[in-house]
Protein backbone atom coordinates (compact mmCIF):
# COMPACT_ATOMS: atom_id res chain seq x y z
CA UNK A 1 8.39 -1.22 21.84
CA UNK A 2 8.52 -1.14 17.80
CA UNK A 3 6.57 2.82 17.24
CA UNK A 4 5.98 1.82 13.64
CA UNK A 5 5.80 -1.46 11.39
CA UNK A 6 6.29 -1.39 7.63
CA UNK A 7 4.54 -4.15 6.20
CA UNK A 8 5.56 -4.68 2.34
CA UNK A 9 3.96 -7.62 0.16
CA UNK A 10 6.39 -8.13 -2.34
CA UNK A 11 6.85 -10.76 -5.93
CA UNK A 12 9.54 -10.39 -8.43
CA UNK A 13 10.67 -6.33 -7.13
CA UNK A 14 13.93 -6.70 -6.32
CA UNK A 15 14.87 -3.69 -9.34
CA UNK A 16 12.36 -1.42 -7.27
CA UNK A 17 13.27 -2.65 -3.25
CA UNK A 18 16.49 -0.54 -3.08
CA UNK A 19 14.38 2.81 -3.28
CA UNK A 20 11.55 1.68 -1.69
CA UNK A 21 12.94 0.50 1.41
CA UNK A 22 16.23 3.66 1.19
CA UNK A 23 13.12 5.75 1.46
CA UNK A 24 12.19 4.50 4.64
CA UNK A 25 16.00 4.96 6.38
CA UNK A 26 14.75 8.77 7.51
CA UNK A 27 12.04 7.36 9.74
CA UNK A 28 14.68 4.99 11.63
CA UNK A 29 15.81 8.17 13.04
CA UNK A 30 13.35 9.25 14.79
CA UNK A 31 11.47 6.62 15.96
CA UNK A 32 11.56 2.67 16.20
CA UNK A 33 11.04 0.92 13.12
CA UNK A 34 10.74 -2.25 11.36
CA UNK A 35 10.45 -2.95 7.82
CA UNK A 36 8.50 -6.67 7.26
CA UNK A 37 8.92 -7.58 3.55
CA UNK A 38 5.98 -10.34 2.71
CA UNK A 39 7.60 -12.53 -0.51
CA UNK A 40 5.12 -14.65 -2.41
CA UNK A 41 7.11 -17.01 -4.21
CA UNK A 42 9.56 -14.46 -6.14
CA UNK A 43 11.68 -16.07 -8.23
CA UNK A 44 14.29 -13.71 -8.78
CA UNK A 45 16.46 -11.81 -6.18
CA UNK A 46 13.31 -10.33 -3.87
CA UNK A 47 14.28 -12.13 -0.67
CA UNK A 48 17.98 -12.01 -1.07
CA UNK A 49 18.14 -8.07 -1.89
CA UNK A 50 15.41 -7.37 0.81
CA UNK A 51 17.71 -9.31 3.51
CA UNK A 52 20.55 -7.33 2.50
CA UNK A 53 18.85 -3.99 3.05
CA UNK A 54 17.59 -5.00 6.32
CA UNK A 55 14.33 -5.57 5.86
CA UNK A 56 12.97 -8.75 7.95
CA UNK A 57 11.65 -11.35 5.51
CA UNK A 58 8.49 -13.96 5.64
CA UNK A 59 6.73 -15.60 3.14
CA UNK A 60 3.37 -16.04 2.54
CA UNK A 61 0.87 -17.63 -0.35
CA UNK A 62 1.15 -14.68 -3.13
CA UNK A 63 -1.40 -12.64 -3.26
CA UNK A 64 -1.90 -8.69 -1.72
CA UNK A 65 -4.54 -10.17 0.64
CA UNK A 66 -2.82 -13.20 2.46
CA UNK A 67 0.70 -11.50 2.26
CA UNK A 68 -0.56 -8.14 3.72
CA UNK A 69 -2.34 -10.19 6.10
CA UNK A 70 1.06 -12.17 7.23
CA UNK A 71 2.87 -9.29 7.39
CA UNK A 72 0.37 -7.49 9.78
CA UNK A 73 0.46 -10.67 12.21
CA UNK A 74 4.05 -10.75 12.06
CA UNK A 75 4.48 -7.12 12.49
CA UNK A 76 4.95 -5.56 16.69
CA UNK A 77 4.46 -1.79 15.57
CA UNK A 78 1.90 0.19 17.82
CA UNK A 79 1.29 1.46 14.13
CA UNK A 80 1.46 0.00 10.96
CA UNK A 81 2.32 1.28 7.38
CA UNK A 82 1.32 -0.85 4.24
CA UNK A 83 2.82 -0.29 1.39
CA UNK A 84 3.68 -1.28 -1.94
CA UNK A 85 7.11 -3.13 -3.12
CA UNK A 86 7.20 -0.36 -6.27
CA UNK A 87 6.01 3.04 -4.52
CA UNK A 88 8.42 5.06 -3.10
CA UNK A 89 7.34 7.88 -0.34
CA UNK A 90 8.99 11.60 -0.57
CA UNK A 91 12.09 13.07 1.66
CA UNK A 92 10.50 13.97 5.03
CA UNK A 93 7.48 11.84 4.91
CA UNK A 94 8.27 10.73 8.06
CA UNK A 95 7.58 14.14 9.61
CA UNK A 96 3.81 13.98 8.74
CA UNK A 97 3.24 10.57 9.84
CA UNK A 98 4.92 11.35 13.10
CA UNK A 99 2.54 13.67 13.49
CA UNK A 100 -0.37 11.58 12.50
CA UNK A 101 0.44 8.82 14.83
CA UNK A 102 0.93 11.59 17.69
CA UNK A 103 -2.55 13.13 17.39
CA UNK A 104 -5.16 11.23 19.80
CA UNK A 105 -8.01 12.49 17.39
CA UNK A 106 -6.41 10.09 14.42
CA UNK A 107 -6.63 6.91 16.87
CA UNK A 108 -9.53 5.61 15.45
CA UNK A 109 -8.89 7.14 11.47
CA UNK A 110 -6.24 5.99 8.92
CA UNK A 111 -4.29 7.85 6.54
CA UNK A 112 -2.70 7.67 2.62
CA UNK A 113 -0.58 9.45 0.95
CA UNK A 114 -1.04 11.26 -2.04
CA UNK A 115 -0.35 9.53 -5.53
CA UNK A 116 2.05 10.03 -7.95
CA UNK A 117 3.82 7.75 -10.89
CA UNK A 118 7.19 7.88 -11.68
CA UNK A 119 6.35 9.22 -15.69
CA UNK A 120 6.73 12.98 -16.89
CA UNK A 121 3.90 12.48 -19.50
CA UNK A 122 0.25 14.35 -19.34
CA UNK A 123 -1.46 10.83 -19.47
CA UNK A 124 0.61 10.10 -15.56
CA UNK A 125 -0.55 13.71 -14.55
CA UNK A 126 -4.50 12.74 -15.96
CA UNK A 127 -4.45 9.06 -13.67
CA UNK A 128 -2.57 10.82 -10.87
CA UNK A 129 -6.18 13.13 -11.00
CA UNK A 130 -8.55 10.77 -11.37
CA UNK A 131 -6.65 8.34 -8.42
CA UNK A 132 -6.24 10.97 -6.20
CA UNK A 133 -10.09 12.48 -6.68
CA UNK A 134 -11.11 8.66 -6.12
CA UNK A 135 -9.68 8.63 -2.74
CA UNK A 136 -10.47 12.20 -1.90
CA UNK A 137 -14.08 12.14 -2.85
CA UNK A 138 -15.08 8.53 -2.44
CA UNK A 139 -12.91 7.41 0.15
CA UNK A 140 -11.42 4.63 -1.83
CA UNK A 141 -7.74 4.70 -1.63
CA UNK A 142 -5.67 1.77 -3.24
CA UNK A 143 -2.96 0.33 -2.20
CA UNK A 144 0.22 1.95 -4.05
CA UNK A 145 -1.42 5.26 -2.15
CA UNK A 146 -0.18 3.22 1.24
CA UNK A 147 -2.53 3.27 4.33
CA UNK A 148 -1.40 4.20 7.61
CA UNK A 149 -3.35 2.89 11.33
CA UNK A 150 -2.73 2.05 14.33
CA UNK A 151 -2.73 -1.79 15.14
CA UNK A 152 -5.18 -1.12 17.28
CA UNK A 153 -7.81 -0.18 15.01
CA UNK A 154 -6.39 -2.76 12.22
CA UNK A 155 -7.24 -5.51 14.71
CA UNK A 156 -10.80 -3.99 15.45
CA UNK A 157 -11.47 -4.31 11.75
CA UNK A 158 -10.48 -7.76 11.44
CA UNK A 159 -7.68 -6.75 9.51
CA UNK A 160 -6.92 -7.76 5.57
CA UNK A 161 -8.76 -10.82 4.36
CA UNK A 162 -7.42 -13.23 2.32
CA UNK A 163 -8.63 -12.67 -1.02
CA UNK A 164 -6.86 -12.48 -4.46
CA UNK A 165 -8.06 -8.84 -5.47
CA UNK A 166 -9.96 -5.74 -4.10
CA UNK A 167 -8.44 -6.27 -0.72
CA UNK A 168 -7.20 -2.39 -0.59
CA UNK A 169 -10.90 -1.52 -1.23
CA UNK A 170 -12.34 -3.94 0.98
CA UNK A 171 -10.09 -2.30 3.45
CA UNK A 172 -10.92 0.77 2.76
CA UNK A 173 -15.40 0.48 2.67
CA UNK A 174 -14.43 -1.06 6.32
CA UNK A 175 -12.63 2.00 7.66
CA UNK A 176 -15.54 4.65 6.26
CA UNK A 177 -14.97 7.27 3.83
CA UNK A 178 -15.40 9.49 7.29
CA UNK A 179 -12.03 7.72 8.88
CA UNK A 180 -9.64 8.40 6.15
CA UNK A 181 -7.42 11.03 5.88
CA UNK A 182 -5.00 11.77 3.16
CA UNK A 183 -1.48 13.01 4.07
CA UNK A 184 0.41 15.80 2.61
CA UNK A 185 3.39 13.78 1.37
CA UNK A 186 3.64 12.07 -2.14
CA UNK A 187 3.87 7.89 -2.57
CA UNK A 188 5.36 7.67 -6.11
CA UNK A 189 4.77 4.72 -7.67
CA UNK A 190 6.22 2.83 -10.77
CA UNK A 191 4.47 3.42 -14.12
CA UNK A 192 5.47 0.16 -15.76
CA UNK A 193 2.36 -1.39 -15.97
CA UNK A 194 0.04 1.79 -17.34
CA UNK A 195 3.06 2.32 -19.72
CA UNK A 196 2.45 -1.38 -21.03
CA UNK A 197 -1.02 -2.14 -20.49
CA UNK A 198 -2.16 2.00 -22.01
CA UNK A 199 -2.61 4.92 -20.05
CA UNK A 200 -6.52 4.37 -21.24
CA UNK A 201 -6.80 0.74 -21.45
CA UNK A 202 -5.59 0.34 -17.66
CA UNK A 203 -7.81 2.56 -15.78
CA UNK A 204 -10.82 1.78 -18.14
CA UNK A 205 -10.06 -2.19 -16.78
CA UNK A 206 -9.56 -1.23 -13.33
CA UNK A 207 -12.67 1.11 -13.02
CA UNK A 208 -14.39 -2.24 -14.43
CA UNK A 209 -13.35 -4.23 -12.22
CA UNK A 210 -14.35 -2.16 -9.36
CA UNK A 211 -17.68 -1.24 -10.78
CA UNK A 212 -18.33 -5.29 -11.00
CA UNK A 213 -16.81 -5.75 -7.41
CA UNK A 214 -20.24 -2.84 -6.61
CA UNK A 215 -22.13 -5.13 -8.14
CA UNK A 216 -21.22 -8.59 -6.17
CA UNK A 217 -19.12 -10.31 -8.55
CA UNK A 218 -16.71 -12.11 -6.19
CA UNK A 219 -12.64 -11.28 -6.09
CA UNK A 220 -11.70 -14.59 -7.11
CA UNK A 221 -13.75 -13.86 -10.15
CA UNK A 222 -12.41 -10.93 -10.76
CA UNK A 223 -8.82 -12.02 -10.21
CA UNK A 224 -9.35 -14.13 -12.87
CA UNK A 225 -10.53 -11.40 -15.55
CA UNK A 226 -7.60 -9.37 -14.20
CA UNK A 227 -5.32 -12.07 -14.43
């Protein structure tokens, strides 16, 4: 029996797969694990590097929806972790999850981690705030914060749909702001795309995007203005 799947939808990271999955080595000792990378359609050395860490490798159409979704249906975990290809989790996170997945109140609640970015700047430190409050105070985690739950309760919910954007959110309105608890270990993620797109420019988009996804506008639309 596999205590804990890793489920990790993955295009073009093979410069950020090294620390992601090295991270994950610690829980191996303790419990059973597997680590299911989900490539869709990297053309560089995703698959190749992920294989040669260990990691057991599927493709899927790309996309955070229908490659979370693979990955969940491939995964045999009594528990499973979803995470990001370019978010790496702190020494010892295993510890708290351990004891998340041992408590029988957390059976029916899921869990993230807190957020970080991998920048020393006071802009990181300002979105770190605001993405952590987010999740905190309006139960809406994203993705590079992980999420945590048992299979169980993943398959109750119906699990990931297969849509091109919002699916962490989706995922996260079905669970209840009630059912999600945030764990005290860090998930640092890459800052690459807020140091291109602007520290302001990025979450000003993304808090957009969400506040049109409120209002009904469909995720394929959206994918498309988010391109």
């Amino acid at each position: 029996m596999i205590d804990l799947s890793v489920v990790i939808p993955a295009f073009n990271a093979a410069a950020r797969l090294h620390e992601t999955l090295g991270a994950l080595e610690e829980a191996c000792e303790t419990m059973a694990v597997e680590i299911i990378v989900v490539d869709g359609g990297s053309d560089d050395d995703t698959v190749a590097r992920a294989a040669a860490l260990g990691a057991k490798v599927i493709v899927a159409p790309r996309g955070r929806g229908s490659q979370l979704s693979a990955g969940a249906k491939e995964a045999r975990g009594r528990w499973l972790l979803f995470l990001h290809a370019d978010t790496t989790l702190e020494p010892f996170w295993s510890t708290t999850v351990t004891s998340f997945m041992r408590s029988k109140s957390m059976a029916l609640k899921a869990a993230h981690f807190t957020f970080a970015l991998d920048d020393a700047s006071n802009a990181a430190r300002r979105v770190e705030l605001m993405a952590n409050w987010r999740a905190r105070r309006l139960g809406l985690p994203y993705g590079d914060q992980g999420l945590l739950m048992s299979r169980k309760h993943y398959h109750a919910l119906v699990g990931y749909l297969d849509i091109p954007i919002m699916e962490d959110v989706d995922m996260a309105r079905r669970i209840g702001r009630q059912n999600l608890v945030e764990l005290p270990a860090t998930a640092t993620t890459s800052a690459d795309r807020y140091q291109r797109d602007g520290y302001w420019l990025r979450p000003l988009r993304n808090l957009a995007l969400l506040a049109l996804y409120f209002l009904g506008v469909s995720p394929q639309r959206l994918a498309k203005l988010y391109g």
